[in-house]
PDB file of N, CA and C in Angstrom:
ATOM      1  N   UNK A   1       0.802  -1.188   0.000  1.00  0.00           N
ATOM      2  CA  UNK A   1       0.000   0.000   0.000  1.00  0.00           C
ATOM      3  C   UNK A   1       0.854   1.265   0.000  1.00  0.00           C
ATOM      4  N   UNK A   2       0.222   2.549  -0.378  1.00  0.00           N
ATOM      5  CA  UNK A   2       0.740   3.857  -0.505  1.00  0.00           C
ATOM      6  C   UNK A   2       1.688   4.055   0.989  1.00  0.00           C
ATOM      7  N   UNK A   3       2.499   4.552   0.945  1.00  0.00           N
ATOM      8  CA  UNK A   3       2.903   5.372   2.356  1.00  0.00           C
ATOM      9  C   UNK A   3       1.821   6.207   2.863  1.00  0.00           C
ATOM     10  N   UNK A   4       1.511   6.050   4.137  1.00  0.00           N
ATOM     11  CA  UNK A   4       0.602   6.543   4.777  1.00  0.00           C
ATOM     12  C   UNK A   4      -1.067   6.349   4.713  1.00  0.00           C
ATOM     13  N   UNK A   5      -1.158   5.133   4.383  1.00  0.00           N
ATOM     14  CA  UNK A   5      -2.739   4.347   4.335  1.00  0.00           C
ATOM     15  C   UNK A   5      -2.929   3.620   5.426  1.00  0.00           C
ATOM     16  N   UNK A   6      -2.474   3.392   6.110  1.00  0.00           N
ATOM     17  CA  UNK A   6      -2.616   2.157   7.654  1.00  0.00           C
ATOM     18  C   UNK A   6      -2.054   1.114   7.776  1.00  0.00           C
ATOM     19  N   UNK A   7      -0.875   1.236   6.519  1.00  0.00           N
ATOM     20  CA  UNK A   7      -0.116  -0.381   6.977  1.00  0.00           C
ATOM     21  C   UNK A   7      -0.092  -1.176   8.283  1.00  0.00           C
ATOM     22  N   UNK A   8       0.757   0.225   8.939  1.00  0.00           N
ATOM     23  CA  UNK A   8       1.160  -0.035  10.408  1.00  0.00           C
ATOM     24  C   UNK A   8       0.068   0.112  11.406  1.00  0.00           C
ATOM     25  N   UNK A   9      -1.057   0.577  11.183  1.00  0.00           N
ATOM     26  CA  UNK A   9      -1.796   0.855  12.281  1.00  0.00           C
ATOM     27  C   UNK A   9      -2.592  -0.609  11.996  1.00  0.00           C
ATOM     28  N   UNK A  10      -2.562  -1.520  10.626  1.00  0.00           N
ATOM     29  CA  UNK A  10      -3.651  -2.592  11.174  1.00  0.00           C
ATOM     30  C   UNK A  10      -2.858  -3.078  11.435  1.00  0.00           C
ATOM     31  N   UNK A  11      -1.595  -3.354  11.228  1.00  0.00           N
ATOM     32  CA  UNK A  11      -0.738  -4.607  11.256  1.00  0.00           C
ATOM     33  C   UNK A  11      -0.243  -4.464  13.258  1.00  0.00           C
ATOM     34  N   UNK A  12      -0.761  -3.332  13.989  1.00  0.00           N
ATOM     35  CA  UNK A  12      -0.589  -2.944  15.817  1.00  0.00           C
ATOM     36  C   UNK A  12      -1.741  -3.469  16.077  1.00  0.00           C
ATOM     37  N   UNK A  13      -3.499  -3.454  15.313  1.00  0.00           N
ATOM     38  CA  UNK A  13      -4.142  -3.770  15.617  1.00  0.00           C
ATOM     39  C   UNK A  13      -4.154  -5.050  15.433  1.00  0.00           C
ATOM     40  N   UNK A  14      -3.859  -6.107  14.815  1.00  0.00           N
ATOM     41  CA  UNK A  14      -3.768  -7.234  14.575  1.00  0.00           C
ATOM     42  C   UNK A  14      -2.863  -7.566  15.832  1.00  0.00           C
ATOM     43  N   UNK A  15      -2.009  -7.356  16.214  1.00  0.00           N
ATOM     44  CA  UNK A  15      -0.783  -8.081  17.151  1.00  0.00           C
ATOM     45  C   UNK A  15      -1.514  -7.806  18.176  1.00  0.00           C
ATOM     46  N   UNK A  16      -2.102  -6.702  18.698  1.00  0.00           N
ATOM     47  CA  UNK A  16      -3.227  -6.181  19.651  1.00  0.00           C
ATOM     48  C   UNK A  16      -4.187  -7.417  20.125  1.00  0.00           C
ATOM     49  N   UNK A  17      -5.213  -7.919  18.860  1.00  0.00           N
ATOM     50  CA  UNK A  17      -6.257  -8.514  18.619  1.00  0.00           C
ATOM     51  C   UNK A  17      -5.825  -9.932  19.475  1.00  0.00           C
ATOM     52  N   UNK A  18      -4.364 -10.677  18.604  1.00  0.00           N
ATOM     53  CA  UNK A  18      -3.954 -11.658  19.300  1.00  0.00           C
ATOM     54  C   UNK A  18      -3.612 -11.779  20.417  1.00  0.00           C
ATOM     55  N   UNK A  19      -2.869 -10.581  20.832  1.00  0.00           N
ATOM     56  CA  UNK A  19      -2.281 -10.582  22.381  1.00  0.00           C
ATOM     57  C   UNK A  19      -3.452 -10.529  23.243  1.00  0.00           C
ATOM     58  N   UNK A  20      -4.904 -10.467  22.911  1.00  0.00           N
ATOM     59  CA  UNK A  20      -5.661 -10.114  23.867  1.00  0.00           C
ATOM     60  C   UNK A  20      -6.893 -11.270  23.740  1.00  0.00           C
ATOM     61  N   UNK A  21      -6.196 -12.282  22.547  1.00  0.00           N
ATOM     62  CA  UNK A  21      -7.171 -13.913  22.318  1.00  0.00           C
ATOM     63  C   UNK A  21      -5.751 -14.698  23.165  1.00  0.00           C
ATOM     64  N   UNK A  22      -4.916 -13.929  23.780  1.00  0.00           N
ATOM     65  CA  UNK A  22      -4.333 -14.843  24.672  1.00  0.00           C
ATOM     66  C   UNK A  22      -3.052 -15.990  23.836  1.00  0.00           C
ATOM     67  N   UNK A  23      -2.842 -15.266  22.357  1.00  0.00           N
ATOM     68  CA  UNK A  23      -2.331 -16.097  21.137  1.00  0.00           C
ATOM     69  C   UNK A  23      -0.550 -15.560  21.294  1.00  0.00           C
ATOM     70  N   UNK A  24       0.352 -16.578  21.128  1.00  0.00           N
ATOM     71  CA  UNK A  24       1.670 -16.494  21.395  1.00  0.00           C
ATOM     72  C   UNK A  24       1.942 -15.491  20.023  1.00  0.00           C
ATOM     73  N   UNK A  25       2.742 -14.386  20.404  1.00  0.00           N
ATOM     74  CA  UNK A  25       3.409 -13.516  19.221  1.00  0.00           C
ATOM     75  C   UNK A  25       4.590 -13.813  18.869  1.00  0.00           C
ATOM     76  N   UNK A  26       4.407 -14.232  17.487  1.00  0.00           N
ATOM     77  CA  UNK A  26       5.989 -13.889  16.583  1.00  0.00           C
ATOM     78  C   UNK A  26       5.893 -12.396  16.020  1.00  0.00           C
ATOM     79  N   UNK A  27       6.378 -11.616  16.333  1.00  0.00           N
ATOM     80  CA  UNK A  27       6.160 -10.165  15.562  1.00  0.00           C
ATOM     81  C   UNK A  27       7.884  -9.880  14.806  1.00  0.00           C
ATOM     82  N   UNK A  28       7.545  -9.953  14.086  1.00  0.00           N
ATOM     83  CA  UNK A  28       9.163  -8.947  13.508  1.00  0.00           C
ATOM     84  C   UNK A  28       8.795  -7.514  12.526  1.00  0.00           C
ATOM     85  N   UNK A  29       8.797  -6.703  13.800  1.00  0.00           N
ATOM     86  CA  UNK A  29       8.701  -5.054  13.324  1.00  0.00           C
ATOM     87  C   UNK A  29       8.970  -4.632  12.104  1.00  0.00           C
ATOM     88  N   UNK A  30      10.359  -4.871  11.292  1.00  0.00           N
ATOM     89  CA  UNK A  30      11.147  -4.598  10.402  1.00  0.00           C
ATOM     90  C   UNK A  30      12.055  -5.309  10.078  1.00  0.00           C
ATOM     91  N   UNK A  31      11.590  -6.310   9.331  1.00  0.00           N
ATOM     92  CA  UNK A  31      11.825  -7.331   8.148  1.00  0.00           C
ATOM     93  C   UNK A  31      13.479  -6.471   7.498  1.00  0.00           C
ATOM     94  N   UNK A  32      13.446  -5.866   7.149  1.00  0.00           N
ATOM     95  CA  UNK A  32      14.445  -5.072   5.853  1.00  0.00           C
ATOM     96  C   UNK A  32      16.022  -4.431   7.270  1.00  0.00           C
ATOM     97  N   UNK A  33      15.489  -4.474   8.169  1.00  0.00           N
ATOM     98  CA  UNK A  33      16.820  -4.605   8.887  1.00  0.00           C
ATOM     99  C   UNK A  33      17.798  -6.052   9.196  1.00  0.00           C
ATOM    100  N   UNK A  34      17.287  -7.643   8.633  1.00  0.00           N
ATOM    101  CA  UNK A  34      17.240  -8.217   8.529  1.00  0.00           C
ATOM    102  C   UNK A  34      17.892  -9.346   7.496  1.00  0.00           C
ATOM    103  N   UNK A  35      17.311  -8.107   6.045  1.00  0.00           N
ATOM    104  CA  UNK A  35      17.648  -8.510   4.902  1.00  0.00           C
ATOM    105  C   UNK A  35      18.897  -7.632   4.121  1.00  0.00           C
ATOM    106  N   UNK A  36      18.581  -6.269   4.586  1.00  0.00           N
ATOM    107  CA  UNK A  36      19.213  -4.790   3.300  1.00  0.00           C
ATOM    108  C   UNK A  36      20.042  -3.974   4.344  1.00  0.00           C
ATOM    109  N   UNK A  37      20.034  -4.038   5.699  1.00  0.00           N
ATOM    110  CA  UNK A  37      20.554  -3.291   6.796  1.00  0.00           C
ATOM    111  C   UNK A  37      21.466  -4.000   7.526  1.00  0.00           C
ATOM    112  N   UNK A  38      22.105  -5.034   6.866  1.00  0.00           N
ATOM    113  CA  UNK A  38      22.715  -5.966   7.941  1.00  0.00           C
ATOM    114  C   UNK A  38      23.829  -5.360   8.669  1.00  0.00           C
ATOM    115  N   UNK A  39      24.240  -5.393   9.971  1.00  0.00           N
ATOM    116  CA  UNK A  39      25.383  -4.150  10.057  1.00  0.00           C
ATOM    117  C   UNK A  39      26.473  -5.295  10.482  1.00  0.00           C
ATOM    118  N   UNK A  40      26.038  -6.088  11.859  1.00  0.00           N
ATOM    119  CA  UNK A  40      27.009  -7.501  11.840  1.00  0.00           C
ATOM    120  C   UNK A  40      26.444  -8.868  11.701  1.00  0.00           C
ATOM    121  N   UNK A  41      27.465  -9.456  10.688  1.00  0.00           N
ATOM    122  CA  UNK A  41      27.327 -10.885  10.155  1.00  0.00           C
ATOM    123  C   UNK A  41      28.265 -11.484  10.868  1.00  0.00           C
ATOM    124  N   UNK A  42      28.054 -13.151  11.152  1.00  0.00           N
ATOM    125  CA  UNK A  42      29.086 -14.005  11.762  1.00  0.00           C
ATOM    126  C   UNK A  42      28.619 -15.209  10.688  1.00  0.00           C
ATOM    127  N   UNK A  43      29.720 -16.027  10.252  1.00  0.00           N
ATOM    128  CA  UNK A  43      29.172 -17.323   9.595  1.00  0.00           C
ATOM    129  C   UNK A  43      28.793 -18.258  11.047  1.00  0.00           C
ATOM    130  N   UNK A  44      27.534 -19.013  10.396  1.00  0.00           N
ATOM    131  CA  UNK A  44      27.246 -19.305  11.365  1.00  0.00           C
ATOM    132  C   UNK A  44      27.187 -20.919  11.912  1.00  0.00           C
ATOM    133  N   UNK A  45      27.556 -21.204  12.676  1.00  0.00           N
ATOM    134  CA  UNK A  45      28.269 -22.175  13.388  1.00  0.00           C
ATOM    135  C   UNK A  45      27.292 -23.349  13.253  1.00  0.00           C
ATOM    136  N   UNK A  46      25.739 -23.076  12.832  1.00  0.00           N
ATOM    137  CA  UNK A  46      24.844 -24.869  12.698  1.00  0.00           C
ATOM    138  C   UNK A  46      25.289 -24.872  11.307  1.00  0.00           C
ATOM    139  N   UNK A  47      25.605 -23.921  10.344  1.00  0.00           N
ATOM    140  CA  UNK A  47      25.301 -24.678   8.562  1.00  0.00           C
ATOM    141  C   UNK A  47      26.559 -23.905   8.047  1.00  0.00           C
ATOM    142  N   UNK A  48      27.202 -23.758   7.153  1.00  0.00           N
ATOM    143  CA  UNK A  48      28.772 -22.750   7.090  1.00  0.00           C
ATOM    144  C   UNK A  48      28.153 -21.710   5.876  1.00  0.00           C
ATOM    145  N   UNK A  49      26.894 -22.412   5.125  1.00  0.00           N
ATOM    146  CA  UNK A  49      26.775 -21.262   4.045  1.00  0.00           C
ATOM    147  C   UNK A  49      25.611 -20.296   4.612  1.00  0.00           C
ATOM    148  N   UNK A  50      25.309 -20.088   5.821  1.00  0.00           N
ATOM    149  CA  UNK A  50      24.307 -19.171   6.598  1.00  0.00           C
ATOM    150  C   UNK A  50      25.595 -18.468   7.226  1.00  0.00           C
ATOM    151  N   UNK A  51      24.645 -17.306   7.420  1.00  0.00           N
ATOM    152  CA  UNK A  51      25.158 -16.314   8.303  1.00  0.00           C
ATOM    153  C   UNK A  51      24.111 -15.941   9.235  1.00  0.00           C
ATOM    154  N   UNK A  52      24.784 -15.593  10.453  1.00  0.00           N
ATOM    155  CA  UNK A  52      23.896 -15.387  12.157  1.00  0.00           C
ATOM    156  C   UNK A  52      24.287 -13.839  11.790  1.00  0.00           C
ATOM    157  N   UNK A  53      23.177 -12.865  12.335  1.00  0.00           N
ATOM    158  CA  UNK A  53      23.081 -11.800  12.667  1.00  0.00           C
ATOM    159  C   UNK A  53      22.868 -11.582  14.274  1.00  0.00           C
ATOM    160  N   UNK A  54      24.119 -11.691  15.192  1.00  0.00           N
ATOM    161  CA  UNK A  54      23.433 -11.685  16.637  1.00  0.00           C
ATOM    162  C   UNK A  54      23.097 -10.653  17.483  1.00  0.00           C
ATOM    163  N   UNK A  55      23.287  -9.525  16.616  1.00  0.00           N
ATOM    164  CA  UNK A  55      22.567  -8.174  17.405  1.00  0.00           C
ATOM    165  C   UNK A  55      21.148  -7.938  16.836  1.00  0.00           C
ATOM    166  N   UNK A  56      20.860  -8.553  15.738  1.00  0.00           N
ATOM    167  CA  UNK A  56      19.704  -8.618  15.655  1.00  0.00           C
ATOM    168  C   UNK A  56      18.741  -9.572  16.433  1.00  0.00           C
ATOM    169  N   UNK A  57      19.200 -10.831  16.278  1.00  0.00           N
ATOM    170  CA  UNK A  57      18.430 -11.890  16.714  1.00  0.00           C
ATOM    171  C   UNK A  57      18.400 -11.600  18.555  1.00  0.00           C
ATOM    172  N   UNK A  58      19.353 -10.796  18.971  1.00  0.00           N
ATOM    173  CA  UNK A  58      19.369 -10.774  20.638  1.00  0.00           C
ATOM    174  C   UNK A  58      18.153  -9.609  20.777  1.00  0.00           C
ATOM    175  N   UNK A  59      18.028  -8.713  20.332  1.00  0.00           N
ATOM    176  CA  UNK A  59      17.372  -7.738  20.024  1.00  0.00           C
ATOM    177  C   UNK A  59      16.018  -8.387  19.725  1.00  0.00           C
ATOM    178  N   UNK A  60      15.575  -9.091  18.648  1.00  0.00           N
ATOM    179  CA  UNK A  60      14.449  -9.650  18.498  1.00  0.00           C
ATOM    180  C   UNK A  60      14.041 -10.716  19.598  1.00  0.00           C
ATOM    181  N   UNK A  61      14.918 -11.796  20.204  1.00  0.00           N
ATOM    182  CA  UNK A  61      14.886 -12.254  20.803  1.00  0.00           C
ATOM    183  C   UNK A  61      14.102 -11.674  22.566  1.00  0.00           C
ATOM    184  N   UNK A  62      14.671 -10.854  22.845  1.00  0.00           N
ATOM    185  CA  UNK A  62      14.344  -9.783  24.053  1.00  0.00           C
ATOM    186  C   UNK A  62      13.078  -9.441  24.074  1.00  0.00           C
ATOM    187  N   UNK A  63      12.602  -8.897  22.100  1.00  0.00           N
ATOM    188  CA  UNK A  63      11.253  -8.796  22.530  1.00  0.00           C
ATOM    189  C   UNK A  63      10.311  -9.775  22.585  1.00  0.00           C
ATOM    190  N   UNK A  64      10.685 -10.413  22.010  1.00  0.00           N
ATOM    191  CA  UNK A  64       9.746 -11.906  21.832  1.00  0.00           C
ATOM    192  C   UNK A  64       9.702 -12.477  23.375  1.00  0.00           C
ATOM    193  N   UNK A  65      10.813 -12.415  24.135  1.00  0.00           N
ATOM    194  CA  UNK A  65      10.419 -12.907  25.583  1.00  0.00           C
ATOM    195  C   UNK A  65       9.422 -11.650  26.175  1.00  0.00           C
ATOM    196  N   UNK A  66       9.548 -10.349  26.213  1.00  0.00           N
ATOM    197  CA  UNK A  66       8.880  -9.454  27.165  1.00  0.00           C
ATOM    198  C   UNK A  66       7.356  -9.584  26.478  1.00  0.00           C
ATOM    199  N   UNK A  67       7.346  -9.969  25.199  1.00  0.00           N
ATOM    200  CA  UNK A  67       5.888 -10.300  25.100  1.00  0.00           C
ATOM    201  C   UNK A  67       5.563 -11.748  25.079  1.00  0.00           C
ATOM    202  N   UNK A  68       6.023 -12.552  25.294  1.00  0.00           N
ATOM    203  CA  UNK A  68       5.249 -13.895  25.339  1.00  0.00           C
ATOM    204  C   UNK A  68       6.386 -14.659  26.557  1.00  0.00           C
ATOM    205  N   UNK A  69       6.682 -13.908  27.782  1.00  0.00           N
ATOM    206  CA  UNK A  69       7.243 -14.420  28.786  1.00  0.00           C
ATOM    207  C   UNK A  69       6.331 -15.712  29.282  1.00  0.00           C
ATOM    208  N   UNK A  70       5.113 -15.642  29.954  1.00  0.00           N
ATOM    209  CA  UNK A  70       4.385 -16.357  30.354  1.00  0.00           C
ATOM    210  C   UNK A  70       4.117 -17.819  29.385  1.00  0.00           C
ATOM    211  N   UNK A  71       4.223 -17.651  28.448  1.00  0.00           N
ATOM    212  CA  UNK A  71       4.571 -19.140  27.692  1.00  0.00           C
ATOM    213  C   UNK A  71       5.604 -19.988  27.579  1.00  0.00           C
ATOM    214  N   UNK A  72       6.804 -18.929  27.502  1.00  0.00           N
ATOM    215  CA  UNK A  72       8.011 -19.028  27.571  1.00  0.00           C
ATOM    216  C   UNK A  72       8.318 -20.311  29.242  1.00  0.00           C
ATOM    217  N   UNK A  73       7.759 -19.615  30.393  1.00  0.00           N
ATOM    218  CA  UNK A  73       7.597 -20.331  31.308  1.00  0.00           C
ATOM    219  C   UNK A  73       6.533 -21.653  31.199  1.00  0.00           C
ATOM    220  N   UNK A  74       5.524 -22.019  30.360  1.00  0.00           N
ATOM    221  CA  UNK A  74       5.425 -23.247  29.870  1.00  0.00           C
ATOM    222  C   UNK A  74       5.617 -24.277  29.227  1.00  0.00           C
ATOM    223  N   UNK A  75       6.323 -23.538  27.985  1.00  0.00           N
ATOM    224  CA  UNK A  75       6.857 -24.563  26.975  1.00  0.00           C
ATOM    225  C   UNK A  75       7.936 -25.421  27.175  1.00  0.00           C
ATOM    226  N   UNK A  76       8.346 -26.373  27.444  1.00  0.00           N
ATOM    227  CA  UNK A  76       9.228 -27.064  27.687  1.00  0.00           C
ATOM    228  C   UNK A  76      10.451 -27.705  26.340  1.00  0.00           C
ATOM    229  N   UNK A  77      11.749 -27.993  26.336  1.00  0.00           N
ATOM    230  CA  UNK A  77      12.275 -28.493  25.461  1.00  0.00           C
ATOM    231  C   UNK A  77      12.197 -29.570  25.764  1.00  0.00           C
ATOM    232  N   UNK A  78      12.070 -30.273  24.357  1.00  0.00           N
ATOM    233  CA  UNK A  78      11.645 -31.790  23.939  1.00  0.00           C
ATOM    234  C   UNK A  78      12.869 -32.714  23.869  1.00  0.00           C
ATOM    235  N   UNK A  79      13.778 -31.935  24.071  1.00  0.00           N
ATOM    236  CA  UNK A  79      15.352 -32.718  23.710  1.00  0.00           C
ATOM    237  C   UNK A  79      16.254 -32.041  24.201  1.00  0.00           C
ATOM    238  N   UNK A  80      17.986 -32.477  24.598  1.00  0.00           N
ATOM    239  CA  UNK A  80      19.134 -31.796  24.852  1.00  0.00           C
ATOM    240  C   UNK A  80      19.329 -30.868  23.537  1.00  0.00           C
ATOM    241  N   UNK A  81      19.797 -29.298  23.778  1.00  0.00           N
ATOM    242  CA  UNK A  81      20.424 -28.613  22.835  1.00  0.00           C
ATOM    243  C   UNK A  81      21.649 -28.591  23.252  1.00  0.00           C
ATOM    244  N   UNK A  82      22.593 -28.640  22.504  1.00  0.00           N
ATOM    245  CA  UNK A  82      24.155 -28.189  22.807  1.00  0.00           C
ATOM    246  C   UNK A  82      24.231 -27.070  22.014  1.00  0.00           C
ATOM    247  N   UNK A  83      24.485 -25.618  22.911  1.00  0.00           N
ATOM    248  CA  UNK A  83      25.075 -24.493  22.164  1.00  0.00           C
ATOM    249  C   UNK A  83      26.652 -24.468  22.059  1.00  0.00           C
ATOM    250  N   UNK A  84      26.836 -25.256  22.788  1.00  0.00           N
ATOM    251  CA  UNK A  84      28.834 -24.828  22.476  1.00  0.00           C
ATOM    252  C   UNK A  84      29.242 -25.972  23.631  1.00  0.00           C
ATOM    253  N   UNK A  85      30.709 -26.163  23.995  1.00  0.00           N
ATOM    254  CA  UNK A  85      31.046 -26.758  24.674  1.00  0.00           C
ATOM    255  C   UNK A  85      30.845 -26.979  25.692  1.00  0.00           C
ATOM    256  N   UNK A  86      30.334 -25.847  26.382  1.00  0.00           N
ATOM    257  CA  UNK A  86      30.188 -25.440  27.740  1.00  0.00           C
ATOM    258  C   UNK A  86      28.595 -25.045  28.136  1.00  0.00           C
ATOM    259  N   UNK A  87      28.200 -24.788  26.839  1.00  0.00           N
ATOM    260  CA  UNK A  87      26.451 -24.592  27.248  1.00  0.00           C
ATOM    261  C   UNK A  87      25.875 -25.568  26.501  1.00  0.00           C
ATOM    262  N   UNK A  88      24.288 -26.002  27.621  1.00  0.00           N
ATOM    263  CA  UNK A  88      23.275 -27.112  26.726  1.00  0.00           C
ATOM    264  C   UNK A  88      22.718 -26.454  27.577  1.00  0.00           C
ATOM    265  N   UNK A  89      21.103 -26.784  27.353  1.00  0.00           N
ATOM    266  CA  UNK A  89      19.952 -26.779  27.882  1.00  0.00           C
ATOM    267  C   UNK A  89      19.371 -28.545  27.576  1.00  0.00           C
ATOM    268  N   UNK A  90      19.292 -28.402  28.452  1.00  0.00           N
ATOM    269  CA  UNK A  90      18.469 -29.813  28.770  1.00  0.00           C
ATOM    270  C   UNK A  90      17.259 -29.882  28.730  1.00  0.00           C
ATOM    271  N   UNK A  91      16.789 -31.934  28.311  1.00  0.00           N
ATOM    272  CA  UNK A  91      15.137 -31.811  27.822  1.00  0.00           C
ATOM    273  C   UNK A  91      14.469 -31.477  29.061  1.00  0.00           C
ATOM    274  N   UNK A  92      13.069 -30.805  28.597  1.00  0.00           N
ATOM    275  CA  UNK A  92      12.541 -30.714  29.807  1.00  0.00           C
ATOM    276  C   UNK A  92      12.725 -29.119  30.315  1.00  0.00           C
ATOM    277  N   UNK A  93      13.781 -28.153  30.031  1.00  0.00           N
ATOM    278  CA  UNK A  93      13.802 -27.136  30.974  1.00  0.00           C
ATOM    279  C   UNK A  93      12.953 -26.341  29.895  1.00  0.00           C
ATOM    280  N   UNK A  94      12.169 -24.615  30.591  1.00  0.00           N
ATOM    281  CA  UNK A  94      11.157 -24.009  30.066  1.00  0.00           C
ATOM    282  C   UNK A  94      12.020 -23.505  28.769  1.00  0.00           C
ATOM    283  N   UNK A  95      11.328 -22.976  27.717  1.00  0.00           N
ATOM    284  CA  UNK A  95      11.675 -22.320  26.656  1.00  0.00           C
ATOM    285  C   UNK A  95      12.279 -20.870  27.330  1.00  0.00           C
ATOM    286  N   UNK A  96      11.942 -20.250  28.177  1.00  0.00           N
ATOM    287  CA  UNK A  96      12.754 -19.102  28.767  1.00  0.00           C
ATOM    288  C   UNK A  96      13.789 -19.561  28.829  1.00  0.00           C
ATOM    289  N   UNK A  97      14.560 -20.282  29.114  1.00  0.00           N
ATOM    290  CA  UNK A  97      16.032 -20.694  29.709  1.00  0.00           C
ATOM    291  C   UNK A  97      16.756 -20.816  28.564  1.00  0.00           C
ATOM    292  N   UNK A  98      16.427 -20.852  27.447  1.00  0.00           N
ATOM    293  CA  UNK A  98      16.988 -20.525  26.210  1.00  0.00           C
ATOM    294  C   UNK A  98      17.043 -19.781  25.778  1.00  0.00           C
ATOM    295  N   UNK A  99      16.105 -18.594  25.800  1.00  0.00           N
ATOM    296  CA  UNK A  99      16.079 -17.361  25.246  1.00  0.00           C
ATOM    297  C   UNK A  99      17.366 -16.454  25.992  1.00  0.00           C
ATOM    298  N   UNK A 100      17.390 -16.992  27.303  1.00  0.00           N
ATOM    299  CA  UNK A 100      18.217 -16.064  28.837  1.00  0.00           C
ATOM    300  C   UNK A 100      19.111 -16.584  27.982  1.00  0.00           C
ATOM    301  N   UNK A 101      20.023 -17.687  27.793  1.00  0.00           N
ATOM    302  CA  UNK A 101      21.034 -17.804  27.298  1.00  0.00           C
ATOM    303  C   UNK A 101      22.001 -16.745  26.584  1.00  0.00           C
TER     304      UNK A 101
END
């Protein structure tokens, strides 16, 4: 749509609508910081031809817990993750304990 028709105001009312049917949010504000704005890249350590953006993803990450904390404290992992030598999360602990990571 044109600049300045309501992109953004349905797309607040929509995230609104869900947050208040009690529905877990994935929101990503701005897609194109993501894709066209990248400022730091790391190759990334699960696949070698991806690249991790981790000031983004910590950043997105942060908000995704302050809005869907309370699930975060239900969801449980289904399996051991190993992030590195020294960190795992184990099956069974809440999906918060990964995000804190």
């Amino acid at each position: 749509g044109e600049k300045g028709c309501g992109k953004t105001l349905t797309l607040c009312n929509a995230v609104h609508y869900c947050a208040r049917q009690d529905w877990l949010i994935i929101h990503i504000p701005d897609a194109y910081l993501w894709v066209k704005n990248c400022k730091e890249l790391m190759q990334s350590s699960y696949k070698q031809a991806r690249f991790d953006q981790p000031m983004e993803a910590s950043t997105w990450l942060r908000n995704f817990k302050i809005t869907n904390e309370r699930f975060l404290k239900q969801l449980k992992t289904q399996q051991r993750y190993t992030w590195s030598k020294r960190e795992a999360t184990e099956e069974g602990r809440p999906l918060g304990e990964v995000v804190d990571q």
